[in-house]
PDB file of N, CA and C in Angstrom:
ATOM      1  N   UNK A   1     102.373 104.293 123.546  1.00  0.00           N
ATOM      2  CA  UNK A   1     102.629 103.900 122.191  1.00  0.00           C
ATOM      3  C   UNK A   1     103.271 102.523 122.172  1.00  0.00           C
ATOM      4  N   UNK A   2     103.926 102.464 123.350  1.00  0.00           N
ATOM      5  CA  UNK A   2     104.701 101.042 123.080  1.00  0.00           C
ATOM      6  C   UNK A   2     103.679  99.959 123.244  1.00  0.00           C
ATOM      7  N   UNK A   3     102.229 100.398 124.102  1.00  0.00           N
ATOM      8  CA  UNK A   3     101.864  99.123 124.905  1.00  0.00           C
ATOM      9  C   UNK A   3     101.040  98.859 123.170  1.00  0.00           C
ATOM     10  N   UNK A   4     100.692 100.062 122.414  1.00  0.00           N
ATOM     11  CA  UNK A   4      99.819 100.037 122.184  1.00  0.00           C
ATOM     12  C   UNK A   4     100.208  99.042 120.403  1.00  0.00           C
ATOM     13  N   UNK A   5     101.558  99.119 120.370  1.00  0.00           N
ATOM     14  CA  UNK A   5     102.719  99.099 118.994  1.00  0.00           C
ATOM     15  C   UNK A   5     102.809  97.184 119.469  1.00  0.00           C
ATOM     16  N   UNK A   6     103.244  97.119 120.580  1.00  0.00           N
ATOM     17  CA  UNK A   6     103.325  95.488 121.162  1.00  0.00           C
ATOM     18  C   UNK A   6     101.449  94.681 121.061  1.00  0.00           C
ATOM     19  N   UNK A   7     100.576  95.060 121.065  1.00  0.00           N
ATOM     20  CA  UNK A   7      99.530  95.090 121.092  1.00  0.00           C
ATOM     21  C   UNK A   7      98.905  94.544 119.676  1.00  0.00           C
ATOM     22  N   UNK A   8      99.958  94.888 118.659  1.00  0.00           N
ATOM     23  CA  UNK A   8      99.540  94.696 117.583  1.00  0.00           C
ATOM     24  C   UNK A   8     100.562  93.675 116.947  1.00  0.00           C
ATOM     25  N   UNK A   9     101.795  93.247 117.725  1.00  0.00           N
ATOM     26  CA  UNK A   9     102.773  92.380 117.442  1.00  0.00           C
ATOM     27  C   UNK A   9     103.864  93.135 116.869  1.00  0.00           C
ATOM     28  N   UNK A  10     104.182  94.311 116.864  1.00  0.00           N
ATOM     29  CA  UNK A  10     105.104  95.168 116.523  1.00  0.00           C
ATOM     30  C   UNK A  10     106.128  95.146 117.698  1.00  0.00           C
ATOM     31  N   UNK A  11     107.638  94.764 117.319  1.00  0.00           N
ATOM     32  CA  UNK A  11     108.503  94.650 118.228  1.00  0.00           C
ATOM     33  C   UNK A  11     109.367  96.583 118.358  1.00  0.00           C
ATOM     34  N   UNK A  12     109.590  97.089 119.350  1.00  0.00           N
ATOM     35  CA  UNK A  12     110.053  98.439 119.373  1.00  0.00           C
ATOM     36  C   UNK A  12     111.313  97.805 119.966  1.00  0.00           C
ATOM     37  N   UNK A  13     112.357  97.975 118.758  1.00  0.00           N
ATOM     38  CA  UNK A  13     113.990  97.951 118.785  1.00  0.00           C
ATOM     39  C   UNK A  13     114.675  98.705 119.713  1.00  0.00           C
ATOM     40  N   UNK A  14     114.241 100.435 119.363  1.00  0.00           N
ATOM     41  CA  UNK A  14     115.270 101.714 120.093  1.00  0.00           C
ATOM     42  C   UNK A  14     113.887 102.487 120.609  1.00  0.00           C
ATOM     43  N   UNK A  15     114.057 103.347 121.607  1.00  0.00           N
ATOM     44  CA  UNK A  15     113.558 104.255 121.452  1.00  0.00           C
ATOM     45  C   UNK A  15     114.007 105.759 121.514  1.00  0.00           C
ATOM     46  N   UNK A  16     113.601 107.231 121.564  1.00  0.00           N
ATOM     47  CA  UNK A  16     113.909 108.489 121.558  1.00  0.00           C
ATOM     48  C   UNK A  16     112.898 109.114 121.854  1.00  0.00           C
ATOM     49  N   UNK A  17     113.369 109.708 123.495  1.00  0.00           N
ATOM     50  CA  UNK A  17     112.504 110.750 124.033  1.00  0.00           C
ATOM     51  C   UNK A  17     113.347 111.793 124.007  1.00  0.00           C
ATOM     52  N   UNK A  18     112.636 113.157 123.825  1.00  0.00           N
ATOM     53  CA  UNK A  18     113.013 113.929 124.253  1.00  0.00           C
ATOM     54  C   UNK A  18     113.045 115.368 123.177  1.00  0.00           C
ATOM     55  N   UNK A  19     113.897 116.402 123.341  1.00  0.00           N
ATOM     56  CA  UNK A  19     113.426 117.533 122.592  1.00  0.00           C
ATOM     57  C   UNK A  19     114.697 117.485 121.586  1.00  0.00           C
ATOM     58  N   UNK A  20     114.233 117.384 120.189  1.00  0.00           N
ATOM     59  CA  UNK A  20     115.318 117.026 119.412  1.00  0.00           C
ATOM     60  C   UNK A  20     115.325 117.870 118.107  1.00  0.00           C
ATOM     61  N   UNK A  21     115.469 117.868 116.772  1.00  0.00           N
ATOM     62  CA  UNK A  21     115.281 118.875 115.602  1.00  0.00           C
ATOM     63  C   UNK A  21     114.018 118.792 115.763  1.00  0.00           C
ATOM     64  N   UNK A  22     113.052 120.298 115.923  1.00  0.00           N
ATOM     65  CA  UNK A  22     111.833 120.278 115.624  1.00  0.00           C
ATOM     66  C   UNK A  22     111.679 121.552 114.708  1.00  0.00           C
ATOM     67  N   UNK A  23     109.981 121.143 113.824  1.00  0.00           N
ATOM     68  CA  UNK A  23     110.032 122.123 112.814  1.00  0.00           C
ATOM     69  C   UNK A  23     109.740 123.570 113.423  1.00  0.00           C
ATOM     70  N   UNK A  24     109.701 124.447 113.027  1.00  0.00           N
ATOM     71  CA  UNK A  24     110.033 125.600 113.169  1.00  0.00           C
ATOM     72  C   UNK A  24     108.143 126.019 113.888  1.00  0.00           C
ATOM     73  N   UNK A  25     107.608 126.660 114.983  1.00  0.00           N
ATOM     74  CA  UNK A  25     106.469 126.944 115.501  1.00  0.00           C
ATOM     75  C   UNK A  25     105.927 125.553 115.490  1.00  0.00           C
ATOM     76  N   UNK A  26     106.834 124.234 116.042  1.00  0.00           N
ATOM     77  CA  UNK A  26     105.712 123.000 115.861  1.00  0.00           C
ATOM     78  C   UNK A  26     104.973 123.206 117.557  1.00  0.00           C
ATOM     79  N   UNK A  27     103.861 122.459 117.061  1.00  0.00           N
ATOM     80  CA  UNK A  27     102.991 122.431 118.320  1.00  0.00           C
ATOM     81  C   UNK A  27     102.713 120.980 118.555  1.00  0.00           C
ATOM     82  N   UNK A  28     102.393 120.221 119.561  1.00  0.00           N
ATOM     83  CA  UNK A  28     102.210 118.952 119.894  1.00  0.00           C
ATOM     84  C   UNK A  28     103.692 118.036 119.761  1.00  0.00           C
ATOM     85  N   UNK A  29     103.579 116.786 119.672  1.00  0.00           N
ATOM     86  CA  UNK A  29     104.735 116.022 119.218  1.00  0.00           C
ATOM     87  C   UNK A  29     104.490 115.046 117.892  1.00  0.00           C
ATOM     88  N   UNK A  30     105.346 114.425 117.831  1.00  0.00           N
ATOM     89  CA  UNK A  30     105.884 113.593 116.299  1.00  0.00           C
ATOM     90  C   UNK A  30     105.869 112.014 117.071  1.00  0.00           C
ATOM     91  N   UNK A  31     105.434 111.380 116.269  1.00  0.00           N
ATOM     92  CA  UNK A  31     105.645 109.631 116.374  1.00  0.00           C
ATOM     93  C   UNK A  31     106.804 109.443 115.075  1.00  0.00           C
ATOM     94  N   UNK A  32     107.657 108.563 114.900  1.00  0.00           N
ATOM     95  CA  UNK A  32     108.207 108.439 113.554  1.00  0.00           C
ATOM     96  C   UNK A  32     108.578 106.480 113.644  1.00  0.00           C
ATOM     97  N   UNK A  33     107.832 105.775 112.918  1.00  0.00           N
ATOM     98  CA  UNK A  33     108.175 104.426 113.172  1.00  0.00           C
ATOM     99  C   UNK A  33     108.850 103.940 112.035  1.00  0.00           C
ATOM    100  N   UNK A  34     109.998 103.243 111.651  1.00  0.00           N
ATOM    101  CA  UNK A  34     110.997 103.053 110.695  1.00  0.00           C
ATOM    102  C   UNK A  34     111.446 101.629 110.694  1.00  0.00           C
ATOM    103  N   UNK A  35     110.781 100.357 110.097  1.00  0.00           N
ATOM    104  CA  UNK A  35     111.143  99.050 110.021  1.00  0.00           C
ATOM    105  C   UNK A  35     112.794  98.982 109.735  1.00  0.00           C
ATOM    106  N   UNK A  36     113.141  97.924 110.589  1.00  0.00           N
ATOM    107  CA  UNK A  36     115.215  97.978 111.517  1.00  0.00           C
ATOM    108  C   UNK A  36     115.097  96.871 110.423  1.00  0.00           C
ATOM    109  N   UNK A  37     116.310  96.392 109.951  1.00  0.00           N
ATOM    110  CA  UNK A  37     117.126  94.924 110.316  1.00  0.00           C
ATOM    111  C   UNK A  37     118.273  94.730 111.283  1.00  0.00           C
ATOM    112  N   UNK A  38     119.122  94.375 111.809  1.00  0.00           N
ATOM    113  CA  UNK A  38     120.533  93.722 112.616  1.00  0.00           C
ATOM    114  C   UNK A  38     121.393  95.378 111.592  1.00  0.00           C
ATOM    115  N   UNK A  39     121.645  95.015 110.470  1.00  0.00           N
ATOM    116  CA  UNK A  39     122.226  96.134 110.024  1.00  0.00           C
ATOM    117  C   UNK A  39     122.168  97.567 109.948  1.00  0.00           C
ATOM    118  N   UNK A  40     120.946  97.535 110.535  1.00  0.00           N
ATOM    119  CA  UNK A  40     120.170  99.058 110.423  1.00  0.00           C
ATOM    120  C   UNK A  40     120.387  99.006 112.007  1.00  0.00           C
ATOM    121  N   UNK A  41     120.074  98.739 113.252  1.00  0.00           N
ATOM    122  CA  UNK A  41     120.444  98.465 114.272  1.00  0.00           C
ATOM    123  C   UNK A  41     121.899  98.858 114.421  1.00  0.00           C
ATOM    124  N   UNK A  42     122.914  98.166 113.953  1.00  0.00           N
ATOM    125  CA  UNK A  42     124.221  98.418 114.649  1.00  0.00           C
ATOM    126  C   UNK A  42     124.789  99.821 113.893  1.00  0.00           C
ATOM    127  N   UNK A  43     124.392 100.003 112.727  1.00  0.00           N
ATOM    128  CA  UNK A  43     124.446 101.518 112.710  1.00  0.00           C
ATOM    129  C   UNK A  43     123.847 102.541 113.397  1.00  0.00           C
ATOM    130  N   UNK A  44     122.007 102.480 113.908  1.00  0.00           N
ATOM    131  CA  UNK A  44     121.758 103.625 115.142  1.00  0.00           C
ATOM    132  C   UNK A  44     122.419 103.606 116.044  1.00  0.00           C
ATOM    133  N   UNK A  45     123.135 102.137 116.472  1.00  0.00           N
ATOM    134  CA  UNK A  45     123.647 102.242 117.817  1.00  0.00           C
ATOM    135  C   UNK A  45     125.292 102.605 118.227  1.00  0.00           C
ATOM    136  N   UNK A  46     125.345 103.155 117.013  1.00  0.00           N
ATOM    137  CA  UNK A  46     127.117 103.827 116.957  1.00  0.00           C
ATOM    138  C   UNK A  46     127.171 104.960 117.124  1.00  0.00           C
ATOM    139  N   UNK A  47     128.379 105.272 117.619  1.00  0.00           N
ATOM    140  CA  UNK A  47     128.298 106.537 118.127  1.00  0.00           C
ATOM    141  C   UNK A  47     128.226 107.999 117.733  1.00  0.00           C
ATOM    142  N   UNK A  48     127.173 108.795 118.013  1.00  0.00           N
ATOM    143  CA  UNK A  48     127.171 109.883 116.778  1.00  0.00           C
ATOM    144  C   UNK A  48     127.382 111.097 117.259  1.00  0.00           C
ATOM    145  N   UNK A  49     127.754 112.487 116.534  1.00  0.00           N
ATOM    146  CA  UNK A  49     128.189 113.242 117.274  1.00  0.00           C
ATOM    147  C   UNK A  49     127.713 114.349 115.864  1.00  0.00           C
ATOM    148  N   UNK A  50     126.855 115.370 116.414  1.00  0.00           N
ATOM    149  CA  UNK A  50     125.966 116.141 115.716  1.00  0.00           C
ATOM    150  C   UNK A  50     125.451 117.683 116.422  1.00  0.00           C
ATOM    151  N   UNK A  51     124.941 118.604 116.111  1.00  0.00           N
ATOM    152  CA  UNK A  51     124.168 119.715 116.806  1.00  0.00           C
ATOM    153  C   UNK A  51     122.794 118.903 117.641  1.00  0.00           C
ATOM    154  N   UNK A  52     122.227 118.069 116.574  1.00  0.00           N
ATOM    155  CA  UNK A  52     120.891 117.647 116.760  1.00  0.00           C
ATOM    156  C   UNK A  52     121.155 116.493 118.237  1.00  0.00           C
ATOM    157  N   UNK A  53     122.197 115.406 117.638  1.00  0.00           N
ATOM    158  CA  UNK A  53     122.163 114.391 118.707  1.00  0.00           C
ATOM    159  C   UNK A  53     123.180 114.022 118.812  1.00  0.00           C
ATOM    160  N   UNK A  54     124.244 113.278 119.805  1.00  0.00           N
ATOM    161  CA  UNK A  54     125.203 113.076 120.461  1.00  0.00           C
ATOM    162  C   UNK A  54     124.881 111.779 121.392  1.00  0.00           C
ATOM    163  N   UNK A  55     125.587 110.469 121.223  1.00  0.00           N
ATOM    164  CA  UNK A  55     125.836 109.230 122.093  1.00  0.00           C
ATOM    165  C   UNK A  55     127.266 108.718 121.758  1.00  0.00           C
TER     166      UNK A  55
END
């Protein structure tokens, strides 16, 4: 996804692997792409503390 997201001139800020809130009997996986600014940035990258996710 990344080669394919850079490919098209799309810069990928953060990324998230892994097994996180999923819907209830989901099958396959989820893409979710969400245009950042600097401000939107230094808020994902603070520290969070949740059931779902924790940094």
């Amino acid at each position: 996804m990344h080669r394919l997201l850079g490919a098209q001139g799309i810069t990928v800020a953060r990324t998230l692997v892994g097994t996180y809130v999923t819907s209830l009997d989901m099958h396959g996986f989820s893409v979710t792409l969400t245009p950042v600014d600097a401000d939107l940035l230094k808020l994902w990258d603070a520290p969070v503390r949740t059931p779902a996710l924790n940094w």
